[in-house]
PDB file of N, CA and C in Angstrom:
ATOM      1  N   UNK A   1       1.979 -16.950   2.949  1.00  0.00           N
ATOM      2  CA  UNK A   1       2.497 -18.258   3.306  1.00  0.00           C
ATOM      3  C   UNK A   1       4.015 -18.184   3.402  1.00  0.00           C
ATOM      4  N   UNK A   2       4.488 -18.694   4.375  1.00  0.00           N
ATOM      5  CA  UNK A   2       6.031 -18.629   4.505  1.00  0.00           C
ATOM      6  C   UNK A   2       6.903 -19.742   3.198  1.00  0.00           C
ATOM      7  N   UNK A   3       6.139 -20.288   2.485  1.00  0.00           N
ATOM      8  CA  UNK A   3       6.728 -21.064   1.484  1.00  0.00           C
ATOM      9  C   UNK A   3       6.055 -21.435   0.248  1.00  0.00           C
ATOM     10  N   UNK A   4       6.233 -21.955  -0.868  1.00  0.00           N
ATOM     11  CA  UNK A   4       5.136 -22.198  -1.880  1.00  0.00           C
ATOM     12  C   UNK A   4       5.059 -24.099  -1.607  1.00  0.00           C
ATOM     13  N   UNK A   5       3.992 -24.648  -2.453  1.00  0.00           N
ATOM     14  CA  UNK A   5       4.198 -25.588  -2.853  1.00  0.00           C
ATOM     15  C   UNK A   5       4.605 -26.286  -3.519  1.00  0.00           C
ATOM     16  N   UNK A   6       5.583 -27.556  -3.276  1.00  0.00           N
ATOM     17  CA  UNK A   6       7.028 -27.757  -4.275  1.00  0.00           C
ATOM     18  C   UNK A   6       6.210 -27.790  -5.271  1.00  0.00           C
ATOM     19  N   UNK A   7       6.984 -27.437  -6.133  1.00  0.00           N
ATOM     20  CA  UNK A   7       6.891 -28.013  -7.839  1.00  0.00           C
ATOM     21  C   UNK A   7       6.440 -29.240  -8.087  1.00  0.00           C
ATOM     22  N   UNK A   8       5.271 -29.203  -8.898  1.00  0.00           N
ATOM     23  CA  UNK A   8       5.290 -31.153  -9.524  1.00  0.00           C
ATOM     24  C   UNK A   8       3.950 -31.100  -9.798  1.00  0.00           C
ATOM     25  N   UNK A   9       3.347 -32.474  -9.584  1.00  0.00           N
ATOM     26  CA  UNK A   9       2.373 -33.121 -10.030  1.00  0.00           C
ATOM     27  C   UNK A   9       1.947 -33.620  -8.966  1.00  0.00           C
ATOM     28  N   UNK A  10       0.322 -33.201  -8.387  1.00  0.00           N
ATOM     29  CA  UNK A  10      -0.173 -33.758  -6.999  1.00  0.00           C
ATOM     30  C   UNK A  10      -1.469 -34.303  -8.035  1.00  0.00           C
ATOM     31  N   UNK A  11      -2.123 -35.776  -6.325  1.00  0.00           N
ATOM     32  CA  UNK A  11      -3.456 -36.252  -6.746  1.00  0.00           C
ATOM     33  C   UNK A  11      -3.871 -35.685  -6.062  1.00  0.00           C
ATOM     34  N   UNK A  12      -3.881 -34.450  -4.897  1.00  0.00           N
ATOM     35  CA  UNK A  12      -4.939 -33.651  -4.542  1.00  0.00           C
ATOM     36  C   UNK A  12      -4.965 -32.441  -4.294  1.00  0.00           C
ATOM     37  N   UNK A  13      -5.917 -31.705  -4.451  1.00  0.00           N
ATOM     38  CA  UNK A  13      -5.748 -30.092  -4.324  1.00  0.00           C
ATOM     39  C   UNK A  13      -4.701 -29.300  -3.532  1.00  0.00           C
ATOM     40  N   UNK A  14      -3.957 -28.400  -3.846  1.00  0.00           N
ATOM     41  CA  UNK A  14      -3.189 -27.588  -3.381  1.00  0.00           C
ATOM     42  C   UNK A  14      -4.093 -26.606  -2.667  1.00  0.00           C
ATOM     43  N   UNK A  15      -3.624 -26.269  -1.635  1.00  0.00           N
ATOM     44  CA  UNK A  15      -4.537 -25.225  -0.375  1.00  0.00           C
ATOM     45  C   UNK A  15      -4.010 -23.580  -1.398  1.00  0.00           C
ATOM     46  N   UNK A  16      -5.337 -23.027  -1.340  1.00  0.00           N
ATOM     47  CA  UNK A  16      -5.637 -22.010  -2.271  1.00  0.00           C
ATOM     48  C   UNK A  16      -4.419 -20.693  -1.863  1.00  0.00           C
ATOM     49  N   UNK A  17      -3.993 -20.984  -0.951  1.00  0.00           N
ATOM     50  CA  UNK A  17      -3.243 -19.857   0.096  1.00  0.00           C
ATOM     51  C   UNK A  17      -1.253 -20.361  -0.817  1.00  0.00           C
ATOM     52  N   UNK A  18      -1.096 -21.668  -0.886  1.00  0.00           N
ATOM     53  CA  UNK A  18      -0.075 -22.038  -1.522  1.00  0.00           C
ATOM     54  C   UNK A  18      -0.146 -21.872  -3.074  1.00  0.00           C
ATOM     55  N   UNK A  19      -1.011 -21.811  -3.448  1.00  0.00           N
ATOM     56  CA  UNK A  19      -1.651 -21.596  -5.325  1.00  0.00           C
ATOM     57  C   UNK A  19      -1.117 -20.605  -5.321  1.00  0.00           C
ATOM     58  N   UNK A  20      -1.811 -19.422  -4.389  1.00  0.00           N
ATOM     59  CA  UNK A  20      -1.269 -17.763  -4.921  1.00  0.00           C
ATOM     60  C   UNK A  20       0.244 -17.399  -4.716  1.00  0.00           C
ATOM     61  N   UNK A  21       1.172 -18.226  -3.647  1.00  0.00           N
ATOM     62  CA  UNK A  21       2.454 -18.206  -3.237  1.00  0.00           C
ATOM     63  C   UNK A  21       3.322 -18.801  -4.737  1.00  0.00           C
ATOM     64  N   UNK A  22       2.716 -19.795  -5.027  1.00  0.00           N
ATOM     65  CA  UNK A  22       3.330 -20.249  -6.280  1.00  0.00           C
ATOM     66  C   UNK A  22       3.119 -19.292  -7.676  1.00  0.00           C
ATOM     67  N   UNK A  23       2.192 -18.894  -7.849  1.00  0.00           N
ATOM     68  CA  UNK A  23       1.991 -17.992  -8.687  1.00  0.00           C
ATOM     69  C   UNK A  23       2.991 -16.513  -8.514  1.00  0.00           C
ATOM     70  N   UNK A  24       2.774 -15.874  -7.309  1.00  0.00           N
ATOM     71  CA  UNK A  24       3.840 -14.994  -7.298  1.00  0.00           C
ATOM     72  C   UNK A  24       5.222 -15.153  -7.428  1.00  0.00           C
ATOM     73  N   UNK A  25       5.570 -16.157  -6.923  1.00  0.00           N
ATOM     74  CA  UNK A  25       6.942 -17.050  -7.259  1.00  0.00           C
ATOM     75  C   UNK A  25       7.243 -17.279  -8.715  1.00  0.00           C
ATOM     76  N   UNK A  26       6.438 -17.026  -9.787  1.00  0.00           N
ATOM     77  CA  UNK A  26       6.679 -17.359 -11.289  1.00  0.00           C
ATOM     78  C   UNK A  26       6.407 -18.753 -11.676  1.00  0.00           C
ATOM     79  N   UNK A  27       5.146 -19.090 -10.611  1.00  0.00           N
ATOM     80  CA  UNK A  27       4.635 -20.621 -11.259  1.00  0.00           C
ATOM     81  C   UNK A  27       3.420 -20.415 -12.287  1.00  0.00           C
ATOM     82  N   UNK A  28       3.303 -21.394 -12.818  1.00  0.00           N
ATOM     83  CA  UNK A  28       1.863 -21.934 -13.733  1.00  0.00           C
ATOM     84  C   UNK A  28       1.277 -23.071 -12.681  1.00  0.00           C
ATOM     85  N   UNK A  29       0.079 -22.516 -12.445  1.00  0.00           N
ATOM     86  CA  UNK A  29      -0.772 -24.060 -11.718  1.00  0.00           C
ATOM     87  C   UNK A  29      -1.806 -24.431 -12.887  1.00  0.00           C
ATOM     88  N   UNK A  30      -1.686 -25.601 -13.356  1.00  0.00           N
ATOM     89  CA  UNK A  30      -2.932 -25.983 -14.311  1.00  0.00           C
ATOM     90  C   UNK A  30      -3.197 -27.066 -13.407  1.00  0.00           C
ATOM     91  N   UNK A  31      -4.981 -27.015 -13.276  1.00  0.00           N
ATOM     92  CA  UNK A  31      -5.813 -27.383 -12.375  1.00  0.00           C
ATOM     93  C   UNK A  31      -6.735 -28.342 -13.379  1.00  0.00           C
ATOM     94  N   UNK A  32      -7.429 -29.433 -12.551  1.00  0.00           N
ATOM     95  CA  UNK A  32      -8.401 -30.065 -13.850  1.00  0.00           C
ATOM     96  C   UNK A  32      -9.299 -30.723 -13.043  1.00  0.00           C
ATOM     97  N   UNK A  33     -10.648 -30.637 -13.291  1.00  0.00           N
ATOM     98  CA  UNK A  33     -11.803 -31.051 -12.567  1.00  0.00           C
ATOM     99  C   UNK A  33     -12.262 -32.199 -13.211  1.00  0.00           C
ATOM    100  N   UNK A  34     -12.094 -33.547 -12.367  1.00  0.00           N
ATOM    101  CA  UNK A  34     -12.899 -34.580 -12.864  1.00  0.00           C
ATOM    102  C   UNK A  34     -13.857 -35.689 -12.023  1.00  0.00           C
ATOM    103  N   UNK A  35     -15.500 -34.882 -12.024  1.00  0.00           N
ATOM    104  CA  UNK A  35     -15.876 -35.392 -10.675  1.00  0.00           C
ATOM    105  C   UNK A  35     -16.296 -37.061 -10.926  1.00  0.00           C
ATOM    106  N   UNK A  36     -16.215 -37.718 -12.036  1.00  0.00           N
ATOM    107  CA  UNK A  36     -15.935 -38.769 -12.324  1.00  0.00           C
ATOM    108  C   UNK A  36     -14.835 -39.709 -12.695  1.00  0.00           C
ATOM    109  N   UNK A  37     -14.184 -38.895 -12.483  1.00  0.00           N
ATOM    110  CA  UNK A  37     -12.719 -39.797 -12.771  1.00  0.00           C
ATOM    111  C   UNK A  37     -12.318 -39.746 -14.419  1.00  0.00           C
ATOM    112  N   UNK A  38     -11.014 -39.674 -14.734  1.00  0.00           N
ATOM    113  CA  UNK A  38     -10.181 -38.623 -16.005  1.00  0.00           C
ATOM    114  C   UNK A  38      -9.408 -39.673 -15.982  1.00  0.00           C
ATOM    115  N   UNK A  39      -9.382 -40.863 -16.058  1.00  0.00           N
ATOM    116  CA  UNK A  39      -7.790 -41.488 -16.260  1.00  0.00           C
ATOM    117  C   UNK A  39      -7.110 -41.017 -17.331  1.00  0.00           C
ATOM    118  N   UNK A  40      -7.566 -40.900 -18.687  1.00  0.00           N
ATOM    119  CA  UNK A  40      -7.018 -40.702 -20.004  1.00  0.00           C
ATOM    120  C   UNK A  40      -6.263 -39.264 -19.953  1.00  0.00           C
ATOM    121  N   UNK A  41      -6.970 -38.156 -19.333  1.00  0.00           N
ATOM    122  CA  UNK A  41      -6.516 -36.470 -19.362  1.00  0.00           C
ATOM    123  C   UNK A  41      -5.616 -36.840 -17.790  1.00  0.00           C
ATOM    124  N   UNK A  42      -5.283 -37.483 -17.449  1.00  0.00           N
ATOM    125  CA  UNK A  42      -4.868 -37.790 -16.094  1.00  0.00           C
ATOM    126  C   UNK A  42      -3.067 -37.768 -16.810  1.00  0.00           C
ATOM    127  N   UNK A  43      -3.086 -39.223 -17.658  1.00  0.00           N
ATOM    128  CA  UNK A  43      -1.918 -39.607 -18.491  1.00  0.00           C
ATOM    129  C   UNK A  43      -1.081 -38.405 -19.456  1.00  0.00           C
ATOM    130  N   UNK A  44      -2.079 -37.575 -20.142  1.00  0.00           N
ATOM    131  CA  UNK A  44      -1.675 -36.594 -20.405  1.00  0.00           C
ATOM    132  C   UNK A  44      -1.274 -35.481 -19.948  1.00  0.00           C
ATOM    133  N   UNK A  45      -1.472 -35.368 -18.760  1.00  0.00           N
ATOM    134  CA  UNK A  45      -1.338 -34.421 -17.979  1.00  0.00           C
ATOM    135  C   UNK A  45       0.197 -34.595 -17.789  1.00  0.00           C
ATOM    136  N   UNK A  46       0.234 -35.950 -17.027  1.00  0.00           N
ATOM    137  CA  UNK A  46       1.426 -36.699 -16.556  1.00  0.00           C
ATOM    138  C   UNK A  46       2.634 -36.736 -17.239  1.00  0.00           C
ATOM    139  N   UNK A  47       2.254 -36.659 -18.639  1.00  0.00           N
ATOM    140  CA  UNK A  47       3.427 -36.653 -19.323  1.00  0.00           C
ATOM    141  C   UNK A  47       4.054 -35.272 -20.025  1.00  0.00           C
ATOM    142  N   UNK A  48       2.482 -34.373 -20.286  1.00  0.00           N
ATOM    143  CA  UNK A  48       3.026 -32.870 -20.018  1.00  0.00           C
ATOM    144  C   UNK A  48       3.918 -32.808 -19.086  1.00  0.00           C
ATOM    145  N   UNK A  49       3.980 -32.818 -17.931  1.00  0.00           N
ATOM    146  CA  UNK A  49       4.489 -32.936 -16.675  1.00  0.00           C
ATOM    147  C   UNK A  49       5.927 -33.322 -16.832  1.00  0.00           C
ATOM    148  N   UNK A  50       6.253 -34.644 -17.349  1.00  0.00           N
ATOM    149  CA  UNK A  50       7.190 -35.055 -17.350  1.00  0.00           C
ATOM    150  C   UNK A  50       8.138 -34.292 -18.401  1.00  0.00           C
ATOM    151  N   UNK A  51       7.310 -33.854 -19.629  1.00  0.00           N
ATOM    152  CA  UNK A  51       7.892 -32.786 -21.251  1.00  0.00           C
ATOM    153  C   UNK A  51       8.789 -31.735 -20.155  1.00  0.00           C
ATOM    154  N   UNK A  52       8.266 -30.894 -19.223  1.00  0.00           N
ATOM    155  CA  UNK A  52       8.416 -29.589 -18.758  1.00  0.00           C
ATOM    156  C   UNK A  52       9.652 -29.966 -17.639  1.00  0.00           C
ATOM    157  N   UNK A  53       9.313 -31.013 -16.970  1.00  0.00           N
ATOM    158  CA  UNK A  53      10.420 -31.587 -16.166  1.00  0.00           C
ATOM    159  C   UNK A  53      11.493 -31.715 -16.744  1.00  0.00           C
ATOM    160  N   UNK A  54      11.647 -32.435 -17.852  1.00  0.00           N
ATOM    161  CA  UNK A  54      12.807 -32.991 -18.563  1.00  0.00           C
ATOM    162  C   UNK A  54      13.632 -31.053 -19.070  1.00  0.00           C
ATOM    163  N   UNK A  55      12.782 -30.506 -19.831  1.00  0.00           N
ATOM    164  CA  UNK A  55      13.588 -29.323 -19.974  1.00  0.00           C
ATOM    165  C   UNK A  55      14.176 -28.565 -19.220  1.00  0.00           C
ATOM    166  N   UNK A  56      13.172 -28.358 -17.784  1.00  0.00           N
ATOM    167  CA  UNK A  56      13.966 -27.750 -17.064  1.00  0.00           C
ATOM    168  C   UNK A  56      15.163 -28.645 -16.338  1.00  0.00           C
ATOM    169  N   UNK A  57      15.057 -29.455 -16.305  1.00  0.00           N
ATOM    170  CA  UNK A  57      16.474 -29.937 -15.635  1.00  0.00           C
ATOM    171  C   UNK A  57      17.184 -30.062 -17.035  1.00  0.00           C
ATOM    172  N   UNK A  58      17.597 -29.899 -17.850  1.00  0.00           N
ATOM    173  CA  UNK A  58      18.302 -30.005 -19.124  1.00  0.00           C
ATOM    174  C   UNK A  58      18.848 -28.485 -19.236  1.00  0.00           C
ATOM    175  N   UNK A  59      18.340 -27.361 -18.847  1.00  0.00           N
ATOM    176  CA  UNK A  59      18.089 -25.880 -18.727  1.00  0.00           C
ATOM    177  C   UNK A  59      18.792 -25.688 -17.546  1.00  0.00           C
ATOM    178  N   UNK A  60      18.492 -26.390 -16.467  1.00  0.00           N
ATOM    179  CA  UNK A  60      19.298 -26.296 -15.464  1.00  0.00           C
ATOM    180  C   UNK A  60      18.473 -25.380 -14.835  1.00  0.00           C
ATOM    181  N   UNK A  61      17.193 -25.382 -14.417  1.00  0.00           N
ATOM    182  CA  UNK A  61      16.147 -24.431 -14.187  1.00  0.00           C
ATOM    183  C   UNK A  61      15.150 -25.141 -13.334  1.00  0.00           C
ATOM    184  N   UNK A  62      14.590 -24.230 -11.998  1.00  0.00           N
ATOM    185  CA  UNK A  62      13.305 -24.576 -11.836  1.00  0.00           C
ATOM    186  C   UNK A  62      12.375 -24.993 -12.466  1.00  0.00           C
ATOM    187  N   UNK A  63      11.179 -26.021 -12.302  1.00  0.00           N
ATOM    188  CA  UNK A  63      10.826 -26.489 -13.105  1.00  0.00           C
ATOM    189  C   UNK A  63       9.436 -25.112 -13.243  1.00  0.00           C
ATOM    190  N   UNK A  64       8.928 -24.523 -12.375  1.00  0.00           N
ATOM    191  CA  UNK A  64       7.457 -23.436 -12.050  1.00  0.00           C
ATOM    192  C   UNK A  64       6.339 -24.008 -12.619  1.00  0.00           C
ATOM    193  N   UNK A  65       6.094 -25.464 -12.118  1.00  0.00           N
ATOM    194  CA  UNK A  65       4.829 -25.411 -12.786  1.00  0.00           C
ATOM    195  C   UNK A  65       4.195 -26.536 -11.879  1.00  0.00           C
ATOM    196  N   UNK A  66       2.501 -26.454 -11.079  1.00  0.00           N
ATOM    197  CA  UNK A  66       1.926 -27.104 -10.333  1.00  0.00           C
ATOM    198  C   UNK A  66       1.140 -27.997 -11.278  1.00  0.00           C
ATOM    199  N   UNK A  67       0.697 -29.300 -11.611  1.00  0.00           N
ATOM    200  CA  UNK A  67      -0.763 -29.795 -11.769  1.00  0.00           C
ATOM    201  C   UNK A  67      -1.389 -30.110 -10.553  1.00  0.00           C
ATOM    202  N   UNK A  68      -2.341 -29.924 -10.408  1.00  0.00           N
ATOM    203  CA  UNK A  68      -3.466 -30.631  -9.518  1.00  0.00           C
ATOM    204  C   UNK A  68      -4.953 -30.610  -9.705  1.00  0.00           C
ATOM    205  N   UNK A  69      -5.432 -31.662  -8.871  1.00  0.00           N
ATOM    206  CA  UNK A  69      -7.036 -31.184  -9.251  1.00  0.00           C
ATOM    207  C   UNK A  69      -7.909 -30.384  -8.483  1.00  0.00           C
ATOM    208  N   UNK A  70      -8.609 -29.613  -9.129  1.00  0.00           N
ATOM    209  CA  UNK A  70      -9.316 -28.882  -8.276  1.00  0.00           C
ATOM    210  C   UNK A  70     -10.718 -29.187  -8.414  1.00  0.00           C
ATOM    211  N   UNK A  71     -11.308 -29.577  -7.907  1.00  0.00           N
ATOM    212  CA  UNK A  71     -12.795 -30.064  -7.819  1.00  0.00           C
ATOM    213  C   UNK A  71     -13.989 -29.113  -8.129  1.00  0.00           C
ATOM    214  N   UNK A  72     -13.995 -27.812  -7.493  1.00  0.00           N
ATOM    215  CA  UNK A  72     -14.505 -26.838  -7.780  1.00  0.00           C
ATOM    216  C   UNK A  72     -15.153 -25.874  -8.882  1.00  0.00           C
ATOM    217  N   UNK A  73     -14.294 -26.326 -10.142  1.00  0.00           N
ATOM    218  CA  UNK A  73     -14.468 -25.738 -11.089  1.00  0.00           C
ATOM    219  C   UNK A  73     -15.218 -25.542 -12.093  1.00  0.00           C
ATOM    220  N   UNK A  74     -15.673 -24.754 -12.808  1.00  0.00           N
ATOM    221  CA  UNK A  74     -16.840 -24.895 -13.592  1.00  0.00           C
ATOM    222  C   UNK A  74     -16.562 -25.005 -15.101  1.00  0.00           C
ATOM    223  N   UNK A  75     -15.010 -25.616 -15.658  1.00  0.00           N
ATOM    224  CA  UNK A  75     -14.117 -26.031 -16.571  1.00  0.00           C
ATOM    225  C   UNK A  75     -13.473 -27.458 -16.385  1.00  0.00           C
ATOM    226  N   UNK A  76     -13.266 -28.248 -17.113  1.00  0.00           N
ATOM    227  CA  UNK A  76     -12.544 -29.253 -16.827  1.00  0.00           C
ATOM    228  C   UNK A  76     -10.743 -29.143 -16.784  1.00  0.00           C
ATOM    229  N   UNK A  77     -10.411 -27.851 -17.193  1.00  0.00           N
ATOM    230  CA  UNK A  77      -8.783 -27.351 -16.930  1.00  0.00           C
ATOM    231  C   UNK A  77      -8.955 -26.055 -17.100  1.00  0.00           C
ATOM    232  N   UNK A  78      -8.120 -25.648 -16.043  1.00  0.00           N
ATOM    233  CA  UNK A  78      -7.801 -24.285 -15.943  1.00  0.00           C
ATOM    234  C   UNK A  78      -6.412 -23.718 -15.890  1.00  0.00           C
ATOM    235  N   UNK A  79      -5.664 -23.323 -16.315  1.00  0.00           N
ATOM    236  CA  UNK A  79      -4.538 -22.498 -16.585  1.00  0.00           C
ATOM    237  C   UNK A  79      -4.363 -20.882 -15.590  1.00  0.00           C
ATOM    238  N   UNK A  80      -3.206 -21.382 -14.757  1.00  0.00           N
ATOM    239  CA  UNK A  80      -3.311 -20.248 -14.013  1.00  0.00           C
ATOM    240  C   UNK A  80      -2.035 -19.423 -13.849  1.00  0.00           C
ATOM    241  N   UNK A  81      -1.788 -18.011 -14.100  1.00  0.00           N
ATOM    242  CA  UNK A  81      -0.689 -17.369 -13.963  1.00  0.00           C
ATOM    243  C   UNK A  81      -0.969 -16.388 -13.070  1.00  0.00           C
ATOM    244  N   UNK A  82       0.224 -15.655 -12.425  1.00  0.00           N
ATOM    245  CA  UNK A  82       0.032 -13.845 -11.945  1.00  0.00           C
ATOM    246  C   UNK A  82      -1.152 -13.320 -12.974  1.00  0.00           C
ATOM    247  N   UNK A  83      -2.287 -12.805 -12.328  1.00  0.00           N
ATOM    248  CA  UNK A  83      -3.171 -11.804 -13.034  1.00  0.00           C
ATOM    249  C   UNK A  83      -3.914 -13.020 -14.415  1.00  0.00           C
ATOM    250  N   UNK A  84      -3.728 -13.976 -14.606  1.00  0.00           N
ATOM    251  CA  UNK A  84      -4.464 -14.886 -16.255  1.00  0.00           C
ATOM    252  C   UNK A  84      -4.640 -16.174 -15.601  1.00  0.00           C
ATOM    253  N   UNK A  85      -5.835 -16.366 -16.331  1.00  0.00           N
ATOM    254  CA  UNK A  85      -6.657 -17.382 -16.066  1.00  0.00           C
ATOM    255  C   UNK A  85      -6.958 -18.047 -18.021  1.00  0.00           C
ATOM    256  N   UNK A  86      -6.716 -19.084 -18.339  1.00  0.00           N
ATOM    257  CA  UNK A  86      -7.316 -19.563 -19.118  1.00  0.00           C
ATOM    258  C   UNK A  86      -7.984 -21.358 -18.533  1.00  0.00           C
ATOM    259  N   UNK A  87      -9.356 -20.973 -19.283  1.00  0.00           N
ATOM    260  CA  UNK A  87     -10.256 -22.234 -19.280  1.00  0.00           C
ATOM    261  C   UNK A  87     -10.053 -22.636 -20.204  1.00  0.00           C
ATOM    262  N   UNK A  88     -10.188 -24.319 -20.158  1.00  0.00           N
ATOM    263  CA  UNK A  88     -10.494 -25.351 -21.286  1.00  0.00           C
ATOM    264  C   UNK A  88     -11.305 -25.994 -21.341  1.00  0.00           C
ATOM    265  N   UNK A  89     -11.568 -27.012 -21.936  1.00  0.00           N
ATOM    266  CA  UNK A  89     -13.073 -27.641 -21.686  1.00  0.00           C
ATOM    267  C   UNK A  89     -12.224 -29.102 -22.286  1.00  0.00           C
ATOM    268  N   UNK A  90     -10.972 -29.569 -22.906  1.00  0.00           N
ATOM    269  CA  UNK A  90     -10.521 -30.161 -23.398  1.00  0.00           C
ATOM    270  C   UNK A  90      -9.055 -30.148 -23.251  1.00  0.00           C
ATOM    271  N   UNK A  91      -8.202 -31.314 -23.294  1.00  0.00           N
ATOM    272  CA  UNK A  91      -6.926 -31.084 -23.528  1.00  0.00           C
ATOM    273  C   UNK A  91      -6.352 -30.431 -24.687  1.00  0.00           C
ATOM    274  N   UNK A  92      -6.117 -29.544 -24.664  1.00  0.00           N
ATOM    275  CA  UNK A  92      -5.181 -28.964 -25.698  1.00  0.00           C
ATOM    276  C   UNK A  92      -3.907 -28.386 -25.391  1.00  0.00           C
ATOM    277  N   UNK A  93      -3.154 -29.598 -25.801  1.00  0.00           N
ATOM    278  CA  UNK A  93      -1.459 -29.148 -25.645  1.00  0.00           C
ATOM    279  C   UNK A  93      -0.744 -28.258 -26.153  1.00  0.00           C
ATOM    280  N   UNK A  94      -1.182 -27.728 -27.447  1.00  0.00           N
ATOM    281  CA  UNK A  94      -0.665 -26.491 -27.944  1.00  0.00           C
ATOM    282  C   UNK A  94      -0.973 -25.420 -27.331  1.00  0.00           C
ATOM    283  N   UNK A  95      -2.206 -25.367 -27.096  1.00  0.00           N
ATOM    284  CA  UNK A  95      -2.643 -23.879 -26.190  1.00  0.00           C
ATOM    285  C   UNK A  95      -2.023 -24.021 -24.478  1.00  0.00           C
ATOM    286  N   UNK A  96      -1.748 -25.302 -24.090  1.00  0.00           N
ATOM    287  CA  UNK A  96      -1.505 -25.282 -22.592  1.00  0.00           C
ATOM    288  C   UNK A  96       0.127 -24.845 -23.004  1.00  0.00           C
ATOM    289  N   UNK A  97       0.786 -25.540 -23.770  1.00  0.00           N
ATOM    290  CA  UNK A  97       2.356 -24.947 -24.054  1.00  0.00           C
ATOM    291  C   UNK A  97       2.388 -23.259 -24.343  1.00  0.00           C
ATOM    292  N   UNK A  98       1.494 -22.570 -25.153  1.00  0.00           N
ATOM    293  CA  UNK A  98       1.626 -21.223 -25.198  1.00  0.00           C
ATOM    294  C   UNK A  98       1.312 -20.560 -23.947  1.00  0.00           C
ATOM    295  N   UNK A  99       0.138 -20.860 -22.984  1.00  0.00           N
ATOM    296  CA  UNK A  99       0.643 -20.469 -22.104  1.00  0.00           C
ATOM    297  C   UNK A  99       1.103 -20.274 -21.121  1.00  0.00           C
ATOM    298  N   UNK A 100       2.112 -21.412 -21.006  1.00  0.00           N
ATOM    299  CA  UNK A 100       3.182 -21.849 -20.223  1.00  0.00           C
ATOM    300  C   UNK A 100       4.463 -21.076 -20.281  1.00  0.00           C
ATOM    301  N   UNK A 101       4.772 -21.069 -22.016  1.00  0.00           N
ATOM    302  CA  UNK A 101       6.077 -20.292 -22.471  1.00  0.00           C
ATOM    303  C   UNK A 101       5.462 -19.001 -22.006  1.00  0.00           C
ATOM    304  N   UNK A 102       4.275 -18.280 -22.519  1.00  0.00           N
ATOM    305  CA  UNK A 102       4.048 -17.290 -21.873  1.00  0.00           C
ATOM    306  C   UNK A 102       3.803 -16.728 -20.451  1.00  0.00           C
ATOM    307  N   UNK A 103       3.879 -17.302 -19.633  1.00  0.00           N
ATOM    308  CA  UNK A 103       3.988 -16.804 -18.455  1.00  0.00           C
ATOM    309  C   UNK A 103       4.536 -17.689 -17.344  1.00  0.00           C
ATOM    310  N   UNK A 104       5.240 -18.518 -17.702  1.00  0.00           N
ATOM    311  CA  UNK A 104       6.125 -19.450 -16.635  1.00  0.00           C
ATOM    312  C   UNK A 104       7.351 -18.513 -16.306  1.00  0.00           C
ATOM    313  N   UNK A 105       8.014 -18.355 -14.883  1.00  0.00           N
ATOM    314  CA  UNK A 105       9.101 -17.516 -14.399  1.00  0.00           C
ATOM    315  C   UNK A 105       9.181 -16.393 -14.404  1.00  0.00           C
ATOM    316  N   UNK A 106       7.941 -15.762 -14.932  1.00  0.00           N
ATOM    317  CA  UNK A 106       7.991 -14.597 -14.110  1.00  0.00           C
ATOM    318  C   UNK A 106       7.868 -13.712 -12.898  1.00  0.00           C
ATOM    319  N   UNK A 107       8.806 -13.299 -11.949  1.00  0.00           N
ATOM    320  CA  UNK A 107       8.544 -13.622 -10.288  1.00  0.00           C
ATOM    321  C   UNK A 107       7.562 -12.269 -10.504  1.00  0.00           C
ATOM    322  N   UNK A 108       6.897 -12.268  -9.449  1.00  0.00           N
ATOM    323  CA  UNK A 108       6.428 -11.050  -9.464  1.00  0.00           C
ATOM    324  C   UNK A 108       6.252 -10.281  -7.608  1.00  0.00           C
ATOM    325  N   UNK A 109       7.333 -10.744  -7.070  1.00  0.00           N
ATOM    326  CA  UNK A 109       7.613 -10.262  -5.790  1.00  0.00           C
ATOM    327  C   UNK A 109       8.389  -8.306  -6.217  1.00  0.00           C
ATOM    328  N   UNK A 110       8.089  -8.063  -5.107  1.00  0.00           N
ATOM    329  CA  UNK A 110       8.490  -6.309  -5.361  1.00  0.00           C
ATOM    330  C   UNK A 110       9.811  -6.573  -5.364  1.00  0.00           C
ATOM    331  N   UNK A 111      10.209  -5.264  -5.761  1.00  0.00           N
ATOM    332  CA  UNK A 111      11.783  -5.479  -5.654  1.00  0.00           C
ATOM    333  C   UNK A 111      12.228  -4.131  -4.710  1.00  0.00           C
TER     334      UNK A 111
END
């Protein structure tokens, strides 16, 4: 893809071809399947969102990190880096922050 998809928080799926562009770029995409509707993990999401926003502009930094939903999935959140995949079945903010710190910005274009 000649570009990734900006940074942020979408209400609908990112095209799978921009997922992997962002990922090589040193993004995190966390993805969340709700074929009934999530308002509550929706809010949380949102304000994760907003936690990671606020630092990186405080950091003075890209923010590297996608939410969106992905419909597809056979998890209700998925965590996605270069090469790692973690599933959830639940919000858990401690485990989504570890691995965020762990693998947010790392580019992984050749050099």
């Amino acid at each position: 893809m000649p570009a990734i998809a900006p940074w942020g928080m979408y209400d609908q799926p990112i095209p799978k071809e921009y997922q992997v562009h962002n990922l090589e770029d040193g993004g995190v995409v966390l993805q969340y399947s709700c074929p009934k509707g999530c308002p509550d993990l929706i809010k949380k999401l949102q304000a994760l969102f907003v936690k990671y926003k606020k630092r990186a502009d405080t950091e003075k930094k890209y923010l590297h990190l996608v939410i969106a939903p992905y419909p597809q999935m056979d998890s209700r959140l998925a965590l996605t880096a270069w090469t790692r995949l973690e599933k959830l079945d639940d919000f858990d903010e401690s485990r989504i922050d570890r691995f965020i710190e762990a693998y947010v910005g790392i580019d992984h274009h050749k050099k």
